[in-house]
Structures are given as structure tokens and as C-alpha cells.
Protein backbone atom coordinates (compact mmCIF):
# COMPACT_ATOMS: atom_id res chain seq x y z
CA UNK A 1 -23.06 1.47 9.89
CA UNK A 2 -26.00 3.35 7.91
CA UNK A 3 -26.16 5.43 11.26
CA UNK A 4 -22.55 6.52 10.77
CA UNK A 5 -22.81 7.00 7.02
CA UNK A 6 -25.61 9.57 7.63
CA UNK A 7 -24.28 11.76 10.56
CA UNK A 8 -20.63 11.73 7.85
CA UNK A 9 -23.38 12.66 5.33
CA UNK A 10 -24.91 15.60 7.42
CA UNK A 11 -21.44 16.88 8.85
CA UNK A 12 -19.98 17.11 4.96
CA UNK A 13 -23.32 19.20 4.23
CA UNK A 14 -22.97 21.42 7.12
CA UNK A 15 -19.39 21.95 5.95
CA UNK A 16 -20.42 22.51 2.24
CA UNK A 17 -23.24 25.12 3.73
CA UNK A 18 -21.12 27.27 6.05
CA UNK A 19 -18.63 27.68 2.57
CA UNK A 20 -21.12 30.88 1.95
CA UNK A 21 -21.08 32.48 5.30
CA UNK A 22 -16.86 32.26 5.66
CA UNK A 23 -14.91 34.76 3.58
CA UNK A 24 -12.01 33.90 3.56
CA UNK A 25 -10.87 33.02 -0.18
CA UNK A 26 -8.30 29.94 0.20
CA UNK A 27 -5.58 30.14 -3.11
CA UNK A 28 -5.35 27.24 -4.81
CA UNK A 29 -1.41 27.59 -6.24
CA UNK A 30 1.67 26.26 -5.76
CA UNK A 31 2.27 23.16 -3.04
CA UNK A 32 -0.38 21.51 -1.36
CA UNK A 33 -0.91 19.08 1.29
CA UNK A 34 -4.03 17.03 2.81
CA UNK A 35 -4.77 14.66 5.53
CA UNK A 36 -8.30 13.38 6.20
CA UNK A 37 -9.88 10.52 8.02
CA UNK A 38 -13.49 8.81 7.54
CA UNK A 39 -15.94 5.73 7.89
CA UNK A 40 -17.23 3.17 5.28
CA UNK A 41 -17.14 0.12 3.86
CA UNK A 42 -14.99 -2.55 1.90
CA UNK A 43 -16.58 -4.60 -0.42
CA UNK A 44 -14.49 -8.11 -1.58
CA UNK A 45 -15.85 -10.42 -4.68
CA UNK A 46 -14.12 -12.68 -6.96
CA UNK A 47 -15.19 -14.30 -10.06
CA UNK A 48 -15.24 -17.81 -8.29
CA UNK A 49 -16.58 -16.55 -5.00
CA UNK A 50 -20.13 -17.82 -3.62
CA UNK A 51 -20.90 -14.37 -2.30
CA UNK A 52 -19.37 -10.17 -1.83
CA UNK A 53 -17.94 -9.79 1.17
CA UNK A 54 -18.53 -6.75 3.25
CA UNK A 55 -17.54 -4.76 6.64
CA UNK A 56 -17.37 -1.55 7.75
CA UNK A 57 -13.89 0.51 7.47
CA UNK A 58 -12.01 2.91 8.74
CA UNK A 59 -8.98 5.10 7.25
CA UNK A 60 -7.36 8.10 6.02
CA UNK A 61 -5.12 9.71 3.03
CA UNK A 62 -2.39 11.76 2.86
CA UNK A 63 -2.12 13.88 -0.43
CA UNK A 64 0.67 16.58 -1.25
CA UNK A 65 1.41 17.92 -4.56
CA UNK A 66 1.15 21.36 -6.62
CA UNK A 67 -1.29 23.33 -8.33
CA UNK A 68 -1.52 23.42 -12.11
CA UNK A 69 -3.84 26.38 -12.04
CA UNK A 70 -6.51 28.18 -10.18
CA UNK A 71 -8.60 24.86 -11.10
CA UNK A 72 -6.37 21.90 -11.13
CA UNK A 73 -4.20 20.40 -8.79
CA UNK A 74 -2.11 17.10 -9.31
CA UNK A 75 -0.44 15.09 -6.87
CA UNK A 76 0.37 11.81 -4.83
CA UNK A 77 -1.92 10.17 -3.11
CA UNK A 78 -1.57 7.57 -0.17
CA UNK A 79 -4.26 6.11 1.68
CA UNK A 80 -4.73 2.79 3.60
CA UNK A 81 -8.32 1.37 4.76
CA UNK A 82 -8.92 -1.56 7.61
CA UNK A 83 -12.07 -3.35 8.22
CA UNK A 84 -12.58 -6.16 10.99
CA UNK A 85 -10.68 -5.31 13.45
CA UNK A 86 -12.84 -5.30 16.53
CA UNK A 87 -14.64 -8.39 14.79
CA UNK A 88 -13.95 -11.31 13.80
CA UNK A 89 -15.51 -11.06 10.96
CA UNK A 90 -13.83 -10.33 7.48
CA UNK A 91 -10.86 -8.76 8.12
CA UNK A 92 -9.28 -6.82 5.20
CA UNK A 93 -6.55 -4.02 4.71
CA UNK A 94 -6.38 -2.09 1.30
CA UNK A 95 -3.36 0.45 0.19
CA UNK A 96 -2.80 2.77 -2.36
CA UNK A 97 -0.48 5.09 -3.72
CA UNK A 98 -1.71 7.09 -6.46
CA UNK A 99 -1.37 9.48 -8.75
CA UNK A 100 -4.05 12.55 -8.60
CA UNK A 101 -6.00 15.26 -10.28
CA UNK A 102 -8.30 17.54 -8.56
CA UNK A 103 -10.43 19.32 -10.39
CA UNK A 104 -12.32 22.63 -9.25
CA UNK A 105 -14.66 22.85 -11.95
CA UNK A 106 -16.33 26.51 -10.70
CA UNK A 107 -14.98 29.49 -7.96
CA UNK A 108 -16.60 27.00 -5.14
CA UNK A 109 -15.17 24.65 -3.23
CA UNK A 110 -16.54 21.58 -4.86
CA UNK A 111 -14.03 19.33 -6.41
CA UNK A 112 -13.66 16.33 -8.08
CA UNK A 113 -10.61 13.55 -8.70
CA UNK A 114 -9.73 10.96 -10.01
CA UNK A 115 -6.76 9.20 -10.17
CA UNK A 116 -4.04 5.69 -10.67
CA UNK A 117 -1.47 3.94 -9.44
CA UNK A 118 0.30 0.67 -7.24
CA UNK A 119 -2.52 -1.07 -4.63
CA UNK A 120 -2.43 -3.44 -2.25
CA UNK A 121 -5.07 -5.61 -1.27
CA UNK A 122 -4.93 -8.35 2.02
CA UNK A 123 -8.57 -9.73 2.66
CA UNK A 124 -10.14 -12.88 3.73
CA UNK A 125 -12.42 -14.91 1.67
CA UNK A 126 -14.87 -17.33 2.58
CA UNK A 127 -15.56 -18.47 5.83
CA UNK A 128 -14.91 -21.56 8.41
CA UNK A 129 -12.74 -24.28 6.89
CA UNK A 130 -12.79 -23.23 3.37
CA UNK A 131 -11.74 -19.26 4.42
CA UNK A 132 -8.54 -18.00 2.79
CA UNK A 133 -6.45 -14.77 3.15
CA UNK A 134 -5.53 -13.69 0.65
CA UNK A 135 -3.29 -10.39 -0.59
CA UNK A 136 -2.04 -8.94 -3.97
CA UNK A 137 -1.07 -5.96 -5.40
CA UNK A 138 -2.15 -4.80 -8.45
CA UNK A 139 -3.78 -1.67 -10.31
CA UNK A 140 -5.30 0.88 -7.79
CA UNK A 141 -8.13 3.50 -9.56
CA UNK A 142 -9.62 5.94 -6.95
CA UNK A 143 -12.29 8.68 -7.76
CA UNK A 144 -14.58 10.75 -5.82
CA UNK A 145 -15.79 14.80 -4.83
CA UNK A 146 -15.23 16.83 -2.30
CA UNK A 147 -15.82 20.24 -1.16
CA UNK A 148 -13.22 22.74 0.53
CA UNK A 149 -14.13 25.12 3.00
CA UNK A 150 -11.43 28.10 3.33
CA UNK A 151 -11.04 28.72 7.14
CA UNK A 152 -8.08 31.09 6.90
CA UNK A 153 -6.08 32.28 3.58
CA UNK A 154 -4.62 29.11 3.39
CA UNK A 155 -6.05 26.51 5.47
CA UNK A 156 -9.45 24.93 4.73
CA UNK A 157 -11.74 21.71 5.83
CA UNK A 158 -12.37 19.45 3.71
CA UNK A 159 -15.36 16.83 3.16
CA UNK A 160 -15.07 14.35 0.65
CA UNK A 161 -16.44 10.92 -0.31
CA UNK A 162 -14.68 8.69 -2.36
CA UNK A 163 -13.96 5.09 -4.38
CA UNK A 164 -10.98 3.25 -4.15
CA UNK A 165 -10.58 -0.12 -5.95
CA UNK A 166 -7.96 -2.68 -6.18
CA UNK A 167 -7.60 -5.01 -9.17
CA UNK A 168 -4.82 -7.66 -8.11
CA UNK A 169 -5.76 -10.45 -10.95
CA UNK A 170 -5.55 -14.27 -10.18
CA UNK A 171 -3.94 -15.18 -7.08
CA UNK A 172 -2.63 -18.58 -6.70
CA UNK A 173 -3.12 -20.45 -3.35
CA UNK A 174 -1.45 -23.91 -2.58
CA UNK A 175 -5.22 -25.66 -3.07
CA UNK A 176 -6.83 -23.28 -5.54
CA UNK A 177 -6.47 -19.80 -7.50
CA UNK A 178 -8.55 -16.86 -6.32
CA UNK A 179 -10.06 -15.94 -9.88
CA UNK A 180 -9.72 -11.86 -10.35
CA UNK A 181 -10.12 -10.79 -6.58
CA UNK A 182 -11.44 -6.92 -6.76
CA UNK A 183 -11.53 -4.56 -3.59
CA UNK A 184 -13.58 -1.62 -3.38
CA UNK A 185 -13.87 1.10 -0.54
CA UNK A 186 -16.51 3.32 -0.19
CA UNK A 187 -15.58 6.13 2.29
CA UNK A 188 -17.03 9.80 3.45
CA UNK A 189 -14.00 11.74 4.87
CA UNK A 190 -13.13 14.51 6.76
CA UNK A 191 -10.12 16.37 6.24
CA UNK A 192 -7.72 19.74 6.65
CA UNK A 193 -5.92 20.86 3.62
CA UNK A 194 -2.98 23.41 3.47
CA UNK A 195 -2.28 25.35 0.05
């Protein structure tokens, strides 16, 4: 996994690099739209759990929306992460849907965001006889940076890393309650944006 994180790491670098040799200026106004796909991780604790759980994830988001000004742009946000499924080892699924801001503090291509909304969390907890999936949805936060590289007028590649975490509060299971179950993913993305 560290392996993976670092070549992510390196490519998003490269991008963020190159954004001084290209000169083509994207705009940032009126509707936008992003898709992007990455590696990372999801991490699973409870209040009442022995242990965090852990596994390497894939996934992707899908963002459209419009631009506020040269320097913000709000939007919608959907994204969906699965871990543990090649293994058998802690399987879990995480959705969002979230409302946006993007913020493009100077003329570069850095931005950050931050944003909330509805989440969705289906993991497994525990392991052998006492293991339990469970799933919830609750309060979704997600927040990260990024940095856009224009590749045309208005197409440009996009690396970003971000947090997304899902509160679902107590879950109630036949034989016990899951006390506050909390999902986080931790992803480094690569995208292609369209403004």
C-alpha cells in the first residue's frame, strides 16, 4: 500500500510541476464538472471497538457545479470508496453526496475544499464469530487540496488528496449496539476537470 501511496504522491507532483511549463490558462467560470479516481485507505473505529480497522481502497468522485468567481467554485459532490474486495479481509463501502466549495486561494492551480452532506457507511467490525456488518447513514464531512493543471482552455488534470468521513451514530444490532461507528478515507486522486 505505502508503495502505491508514493508513486500517487510522485505522479500528483509531476502534475503540480509541469503547471509552469503549460500555458494554457484554464477559466474558472460558469459550469463545471470533474471525475477522478485514486488509491488509499479506510479506516473503521467505534467507541466500543477493541481495535481501528484498516484496508486499502479504491474509488472515485464525480463533482459538477458553477463558479462563484475567478476563485470559488461550489457544487455537488458524489463519491463512493470500496476496500476488501480481493480479500477477505475487512470489507467496507463508504458514500457520499456532498455539498462543495473549492477554493483557489492564488492565480495557480492549487485548491482547497471542503465540504457536507448525506453518507453512507457499510463496514465490518470485528473478526471470526464476534464480526458484524454493519451500515448507517449519517453526516458525511469531506476536505482536502488539489492542484489543476490547464491542458487546453478548458480542460485540465487534476491531482488531489482528500478526507472523507462518515459519522452514522449508534447502530443497533439484534445482540449489541455499535457505539458511534466513524469511517474515514484517506485517498490521493487523479482526475480530468471540464470548466
Amino acid at each position: 500500500m505505502s508503495r502505491r501511496l508514493l508513486e500517487a504522491a510522485a505522479l500528483i507532483i509531476l502534475i503540480a510541476s509541469l503547471s509552469g511549463i503549460l500555458n494554457a490558462q484554464s477559466t474558472r467560470k460558469g459550469f463545471w464538472v470533474e471525475s477522478a479516481g485514486g488509491i488509499g485507505t479506510i479506516r473503521v473505529s467505534c467507541t466500543d471497538c477493541p481495535s481501528v480497522t484498516k484496508s486499502d481502497a479504491v474509488g472515485g468522485f464525480l463533482r459538477v457545479g458553477g463558479a462563484i468567481s475567478r476563485h470559488v467554485l461550489i457544487g455537488l459532490e458524489s463519491s463512493t470508496f470500496t476496500a476488501g474486495q480481493f480479500e477477505n479481509v475487512n470489507p467496507a463501502k463508504n458514500w457520499n453526496a456532498n455539498v462543495i466549495i473549492l477554493w483557489f486561494p492564488w492565480k495557480s492551480g492549487f485548491f482547497m475544499k471542503g465540504g457536507t452532506g448525506l453518507a453512507k457507511s457499510t463496514v465490518k467490525l470485528g473478526s471470526g464469530a464476534d464480526a458484524v456488518i454493519v451500515s448507517g447513514t449519517g453526516v458525511g464531512l469531506t476536505f482536502g487540496a488539489g492542484w489543476d493543471v490547464p491542458i487546453t482552455h478548458h480542460f485540465a488534470i487534476s491531482g488531489n488528496a482528500g478526507t472523507w468521513i462518515t459519522a452514522t451514530g449508534d447502530i443497533e444490532l439484534p445482540m449489541r449496539v455499535v457505539d458511534d461507528p466513524i469511517t474515514s478515507v484517506y485517498v490521493l486522486m487523479i482526475g480530468l476537470t471540464y470548466r
